[in-house]
Protein backbone atom coordinates (compact mmCIF):
# COMPACT_ATOMS: atom_id res chain seq x y z
CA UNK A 1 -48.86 75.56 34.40
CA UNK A 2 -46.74 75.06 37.37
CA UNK A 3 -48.17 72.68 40.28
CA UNK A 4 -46.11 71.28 43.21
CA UNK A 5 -44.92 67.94 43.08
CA UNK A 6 -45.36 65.17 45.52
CA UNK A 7 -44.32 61.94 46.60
CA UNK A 8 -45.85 59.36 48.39
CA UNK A 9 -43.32 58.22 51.55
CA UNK A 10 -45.83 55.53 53.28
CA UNK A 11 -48.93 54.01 52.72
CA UNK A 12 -51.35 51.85 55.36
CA UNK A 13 -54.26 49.55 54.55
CA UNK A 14 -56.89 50.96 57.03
CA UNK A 15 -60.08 49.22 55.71
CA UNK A 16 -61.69 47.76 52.05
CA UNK A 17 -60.10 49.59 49.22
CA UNK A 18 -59.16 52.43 52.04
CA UNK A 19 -55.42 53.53 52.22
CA UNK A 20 -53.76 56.29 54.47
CA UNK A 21 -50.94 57.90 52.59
CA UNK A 22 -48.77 59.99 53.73
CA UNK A 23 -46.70 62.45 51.72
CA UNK A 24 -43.62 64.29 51.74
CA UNK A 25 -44.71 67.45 53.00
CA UNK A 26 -45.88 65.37 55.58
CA UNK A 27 -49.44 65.81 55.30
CA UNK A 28 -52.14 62.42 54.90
CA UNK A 29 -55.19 61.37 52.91
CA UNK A 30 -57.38 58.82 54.25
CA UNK A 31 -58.74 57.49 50.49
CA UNK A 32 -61.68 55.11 49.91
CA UNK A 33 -60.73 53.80 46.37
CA UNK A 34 -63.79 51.90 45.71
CA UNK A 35 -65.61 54.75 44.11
CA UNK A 36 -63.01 54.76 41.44
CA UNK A 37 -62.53 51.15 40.89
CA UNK A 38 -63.37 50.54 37.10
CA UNK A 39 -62.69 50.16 33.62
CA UNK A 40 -59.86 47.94 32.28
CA UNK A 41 -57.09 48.65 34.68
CA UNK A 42 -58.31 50.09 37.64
CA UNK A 43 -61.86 47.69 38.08
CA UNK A 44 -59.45 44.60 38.11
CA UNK A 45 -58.66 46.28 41.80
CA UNK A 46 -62.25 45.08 42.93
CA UNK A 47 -60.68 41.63 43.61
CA UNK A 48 -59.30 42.78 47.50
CA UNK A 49 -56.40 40.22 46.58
CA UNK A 50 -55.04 41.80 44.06
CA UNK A 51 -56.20 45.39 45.75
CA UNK A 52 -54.08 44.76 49.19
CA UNK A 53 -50.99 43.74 46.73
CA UNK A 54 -50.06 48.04 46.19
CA UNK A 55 -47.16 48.58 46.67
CA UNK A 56 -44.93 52.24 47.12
CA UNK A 57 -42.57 52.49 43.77
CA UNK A 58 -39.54 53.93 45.15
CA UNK A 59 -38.22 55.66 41.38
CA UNK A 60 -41.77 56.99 41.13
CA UNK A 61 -43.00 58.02 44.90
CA UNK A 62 -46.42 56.71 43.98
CA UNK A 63 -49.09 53.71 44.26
CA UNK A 64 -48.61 50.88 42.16
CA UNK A 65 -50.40 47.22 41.78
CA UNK A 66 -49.08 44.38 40.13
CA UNK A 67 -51.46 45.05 37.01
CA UNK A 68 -49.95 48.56 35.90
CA UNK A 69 -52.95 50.38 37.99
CA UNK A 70 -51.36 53.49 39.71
CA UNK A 71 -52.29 56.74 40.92
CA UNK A 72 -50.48 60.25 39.75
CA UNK A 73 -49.17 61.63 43.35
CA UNK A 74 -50.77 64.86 42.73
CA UNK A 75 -54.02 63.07 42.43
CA UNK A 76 -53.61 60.99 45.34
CA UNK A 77 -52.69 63.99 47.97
CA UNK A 78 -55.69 66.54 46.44
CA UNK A 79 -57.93 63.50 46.58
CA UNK A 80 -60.71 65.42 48.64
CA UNK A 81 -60.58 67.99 45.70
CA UNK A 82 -60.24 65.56 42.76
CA UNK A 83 -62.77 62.39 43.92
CA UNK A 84 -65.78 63.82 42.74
CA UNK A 85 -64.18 63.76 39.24
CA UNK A 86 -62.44 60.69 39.25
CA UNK A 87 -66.10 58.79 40.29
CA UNK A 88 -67.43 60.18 36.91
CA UNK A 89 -64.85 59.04 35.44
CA UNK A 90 -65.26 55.32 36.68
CA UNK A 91 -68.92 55.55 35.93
CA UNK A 92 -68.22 56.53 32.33
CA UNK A 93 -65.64 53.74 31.89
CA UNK A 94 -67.72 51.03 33.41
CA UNK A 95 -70.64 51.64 30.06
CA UNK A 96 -67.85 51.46 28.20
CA UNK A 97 -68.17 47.72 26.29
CA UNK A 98 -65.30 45.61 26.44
């Protein structure tokens, strides 16, 4: 299955867990990321500290945090299309026992 690729140019903290990206086709996602903010890797994001530490990966064009949480580009600029899934997702992971 073929899919475009993307890469993440810029990034802006715009609110709590809310970053604008921007992309290389030069379109933007506004993305609340609290929704998905759960299980092992990604719920350590909850403490804003560590949240407002992302930084842009310049090898891999995406997202990254200082605790190995990122976000697949592809995911990140079809995020309207994709959040519905990826809150299940962090619902299941969160009655997972650690």
């Amino acid at each position: 299955m073929n899919h475009p690729i993307y890469r993440v140019e810029s990034f802006e903290i715009t609110g709590q867990y809310q970053l604008r990206v921007r992309f290389d086709d030069q379109t933007e996602q506004t993305i609340d990321f609290q929704p998905v903010l759960a299980g092992e890797v990604y719920g350590q994001l909850r403490d804003l500290k560590l949240f407002n530490q992302v930084k842009l990966d310049p090898e891999v064009h995406t997202l990254v945090w200082p605790n190995g949480a990122d976000f697949d580009p592809a995911t990140l600029h079809d995020w309207p299309d994709q959040v519905e899934a990826m809150t299940a997702r962090a619902k299941s992971w969160e009655s997972v026992p650690v």
